[in-house]
C-alpha atoms as a PDB file:
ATOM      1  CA  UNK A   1     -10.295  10.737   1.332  1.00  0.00           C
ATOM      2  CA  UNK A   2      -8.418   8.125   3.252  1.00  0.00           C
ATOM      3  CA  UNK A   3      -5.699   8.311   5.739  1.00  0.00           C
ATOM      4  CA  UNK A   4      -3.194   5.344   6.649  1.00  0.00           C
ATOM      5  CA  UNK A   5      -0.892   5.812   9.620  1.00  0.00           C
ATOM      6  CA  UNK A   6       2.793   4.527   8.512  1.00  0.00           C
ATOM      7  CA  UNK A   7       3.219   1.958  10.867  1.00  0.00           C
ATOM      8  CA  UNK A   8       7.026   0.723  12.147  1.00  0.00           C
ATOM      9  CA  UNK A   9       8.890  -1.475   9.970  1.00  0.00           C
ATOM     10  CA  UNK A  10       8.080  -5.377   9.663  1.00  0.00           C
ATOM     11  CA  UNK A  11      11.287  -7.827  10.158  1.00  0.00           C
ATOM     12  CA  UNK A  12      10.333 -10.979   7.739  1.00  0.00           C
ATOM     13  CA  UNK A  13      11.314 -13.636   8.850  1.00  0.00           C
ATOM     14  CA  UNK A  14      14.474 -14.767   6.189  1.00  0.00           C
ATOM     15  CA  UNK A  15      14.376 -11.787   4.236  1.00  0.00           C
ATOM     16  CA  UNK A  16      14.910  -8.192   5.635  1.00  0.00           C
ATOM     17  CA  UNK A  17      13.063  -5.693   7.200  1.00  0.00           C
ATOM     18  CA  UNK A  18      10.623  -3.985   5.057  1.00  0.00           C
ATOM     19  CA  UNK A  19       9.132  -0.447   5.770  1.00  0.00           C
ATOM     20  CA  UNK A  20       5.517   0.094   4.687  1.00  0.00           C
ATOM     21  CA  UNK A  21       5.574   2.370   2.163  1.00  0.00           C
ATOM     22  CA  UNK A  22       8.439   0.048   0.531  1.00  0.00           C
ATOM     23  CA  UNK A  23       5.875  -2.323   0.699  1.00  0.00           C
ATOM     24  CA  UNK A  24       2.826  -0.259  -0.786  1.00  0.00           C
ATOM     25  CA  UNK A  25       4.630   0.896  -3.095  1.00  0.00           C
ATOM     26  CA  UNK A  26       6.526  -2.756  -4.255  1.00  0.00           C
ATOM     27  CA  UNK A  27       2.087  -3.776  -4.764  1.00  0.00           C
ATOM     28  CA  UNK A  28       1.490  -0.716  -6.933  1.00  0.00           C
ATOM     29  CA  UNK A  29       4.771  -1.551  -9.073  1.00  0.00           C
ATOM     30  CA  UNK A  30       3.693  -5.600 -10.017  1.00  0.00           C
ATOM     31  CA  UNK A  31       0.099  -4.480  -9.620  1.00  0.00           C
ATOM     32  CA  UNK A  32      -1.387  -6.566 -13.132  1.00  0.00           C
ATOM     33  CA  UNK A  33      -4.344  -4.654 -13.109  1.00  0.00           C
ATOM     34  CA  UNK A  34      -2.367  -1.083 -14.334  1.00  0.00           C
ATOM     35  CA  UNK A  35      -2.126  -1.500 -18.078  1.00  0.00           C
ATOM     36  CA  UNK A  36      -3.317   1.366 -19.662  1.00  0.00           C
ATOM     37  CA  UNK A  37      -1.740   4.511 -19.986  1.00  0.00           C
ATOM     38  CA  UNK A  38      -4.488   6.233 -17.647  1.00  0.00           C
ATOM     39  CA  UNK A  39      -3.883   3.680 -15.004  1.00  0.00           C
ATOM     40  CA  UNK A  40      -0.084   4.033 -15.498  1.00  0.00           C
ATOM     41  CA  UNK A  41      -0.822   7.711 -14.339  1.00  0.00           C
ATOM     42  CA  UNK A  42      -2.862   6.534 -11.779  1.00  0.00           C
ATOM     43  CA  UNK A  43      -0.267   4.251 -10.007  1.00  0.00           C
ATOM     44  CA  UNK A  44       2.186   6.806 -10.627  1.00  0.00           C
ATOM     45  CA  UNK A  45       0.409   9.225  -8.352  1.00  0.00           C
ATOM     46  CA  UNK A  46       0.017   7.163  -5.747  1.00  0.00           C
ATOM     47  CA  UNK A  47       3.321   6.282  -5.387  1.00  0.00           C
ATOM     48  CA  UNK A  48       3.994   9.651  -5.667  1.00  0.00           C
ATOM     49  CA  UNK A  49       1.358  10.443  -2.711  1.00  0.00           C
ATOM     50  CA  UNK A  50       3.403   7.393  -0.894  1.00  0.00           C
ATOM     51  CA  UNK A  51       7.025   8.436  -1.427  1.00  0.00           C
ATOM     52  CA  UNK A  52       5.947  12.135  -0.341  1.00  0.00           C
ATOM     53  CA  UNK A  53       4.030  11.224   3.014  1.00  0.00           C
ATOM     54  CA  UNK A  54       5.326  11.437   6.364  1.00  0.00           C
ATOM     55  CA  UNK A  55       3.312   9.520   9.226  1.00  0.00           C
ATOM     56  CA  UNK A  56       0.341   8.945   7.030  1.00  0.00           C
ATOM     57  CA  UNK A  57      -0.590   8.613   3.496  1.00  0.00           C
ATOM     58  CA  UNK A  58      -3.705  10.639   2.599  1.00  0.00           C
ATOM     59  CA  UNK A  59      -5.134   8.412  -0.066  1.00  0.00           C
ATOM     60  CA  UNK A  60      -8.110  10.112  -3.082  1.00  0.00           C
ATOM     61  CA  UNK A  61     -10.844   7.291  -2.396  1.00  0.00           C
ATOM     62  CA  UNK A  62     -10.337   5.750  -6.450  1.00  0.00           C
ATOM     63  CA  UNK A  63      -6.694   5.980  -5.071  1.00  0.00           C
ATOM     64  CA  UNK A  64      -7.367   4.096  -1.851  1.00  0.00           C
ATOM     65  CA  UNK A  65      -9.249   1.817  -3.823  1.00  0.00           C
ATOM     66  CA  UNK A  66      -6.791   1.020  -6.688  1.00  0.00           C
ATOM     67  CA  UNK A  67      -3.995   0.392  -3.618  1.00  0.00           C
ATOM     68  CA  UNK A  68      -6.596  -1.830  -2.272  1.00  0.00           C
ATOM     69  CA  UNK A  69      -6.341  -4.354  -5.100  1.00  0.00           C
ATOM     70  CA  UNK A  70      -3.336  -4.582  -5.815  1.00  0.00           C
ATOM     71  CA  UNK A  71      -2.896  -5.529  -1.914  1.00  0.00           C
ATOM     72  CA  UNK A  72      -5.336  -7.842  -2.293  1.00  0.00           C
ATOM     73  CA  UNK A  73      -4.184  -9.142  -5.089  1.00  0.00           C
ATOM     74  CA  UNK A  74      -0.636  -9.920  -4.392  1.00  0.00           C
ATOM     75  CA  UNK A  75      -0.416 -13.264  -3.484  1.00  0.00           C
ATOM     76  CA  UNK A  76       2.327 -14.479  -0.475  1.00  0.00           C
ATOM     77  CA  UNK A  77       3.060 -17.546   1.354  1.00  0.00           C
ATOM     78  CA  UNK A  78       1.019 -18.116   4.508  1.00  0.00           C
ATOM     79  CA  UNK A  79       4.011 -17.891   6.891  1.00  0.00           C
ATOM     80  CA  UNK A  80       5.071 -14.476   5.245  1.00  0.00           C
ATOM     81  CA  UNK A  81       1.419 -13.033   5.110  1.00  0.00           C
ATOM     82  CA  UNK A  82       1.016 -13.892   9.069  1.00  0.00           C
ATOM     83  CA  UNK A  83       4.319 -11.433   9.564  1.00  0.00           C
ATOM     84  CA  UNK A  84       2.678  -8.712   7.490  1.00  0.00           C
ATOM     85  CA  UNK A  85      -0.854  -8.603   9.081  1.00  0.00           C
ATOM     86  CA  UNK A  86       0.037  -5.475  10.750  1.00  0.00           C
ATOM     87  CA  UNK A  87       0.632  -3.898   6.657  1.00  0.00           C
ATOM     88  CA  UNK A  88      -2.982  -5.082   6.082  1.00  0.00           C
ATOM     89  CA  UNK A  89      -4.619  -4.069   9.090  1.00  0.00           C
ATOM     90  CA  UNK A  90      -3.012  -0.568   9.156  1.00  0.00           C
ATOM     91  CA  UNK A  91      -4.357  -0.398   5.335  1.00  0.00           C
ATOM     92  CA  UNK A  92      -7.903  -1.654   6.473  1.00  0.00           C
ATOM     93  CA  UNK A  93      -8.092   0.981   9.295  1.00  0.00           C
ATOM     94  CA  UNK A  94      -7.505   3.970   7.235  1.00  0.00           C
ATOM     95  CA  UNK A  95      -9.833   6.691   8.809  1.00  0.00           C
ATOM     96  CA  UNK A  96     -12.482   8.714   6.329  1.00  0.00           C
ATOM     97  CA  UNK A  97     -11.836  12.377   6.532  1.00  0.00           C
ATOM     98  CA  UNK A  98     -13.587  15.145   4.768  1.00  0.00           C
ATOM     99  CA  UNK A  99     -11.503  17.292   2.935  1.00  0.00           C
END
């Protein structure tokens, strides 16, 4: 399992501020790689798991690594990317815990 602290709100530059979880859960929506109906499930848990947390998201490790993608995968402009490096680092830092 995988836990991501919520960190504060990013102000883009020329378009609004955007709280994480608006922003995990805005990947997981135009994610291309959920097509099937068991991956439709999938995504709908975790955004279910990311509308539901409080302070951190405690992510199933498929889970974690489905959210992964479809960060990575979502492509942005360099100059908006550069304002969101805080999103991806707080992602990349989640901390391993044993259930």
């Amino acid at each position: 399992m995988k836990l991501v602290k919520v960190p504060d709100p990013v102000k883009v530059e020329g378009v609004k501020e955007i709280p994480f979880k608006e922003w995990l859960v805005t990947h997981m929506d135009s994610f291309e790689g959920v097509k099937t109906p068991s991956q439709v499930r999938q995504a709908a848990k975790i955004v279910d798991v990311i509308e539901k947390s409080n302070g951190e998201i405690a992510f199933e490790d498929a889970d974690y690594e489905v959210m992964k993608a479809a960060i990575q995968k979502t492509p942005y402009f360099p100059k908006i990317a550069r304002q969101l490096v805080g999103y991806y680092d707080a992602f990349d830092k989640a901390e391993e815990v044993k259930k």
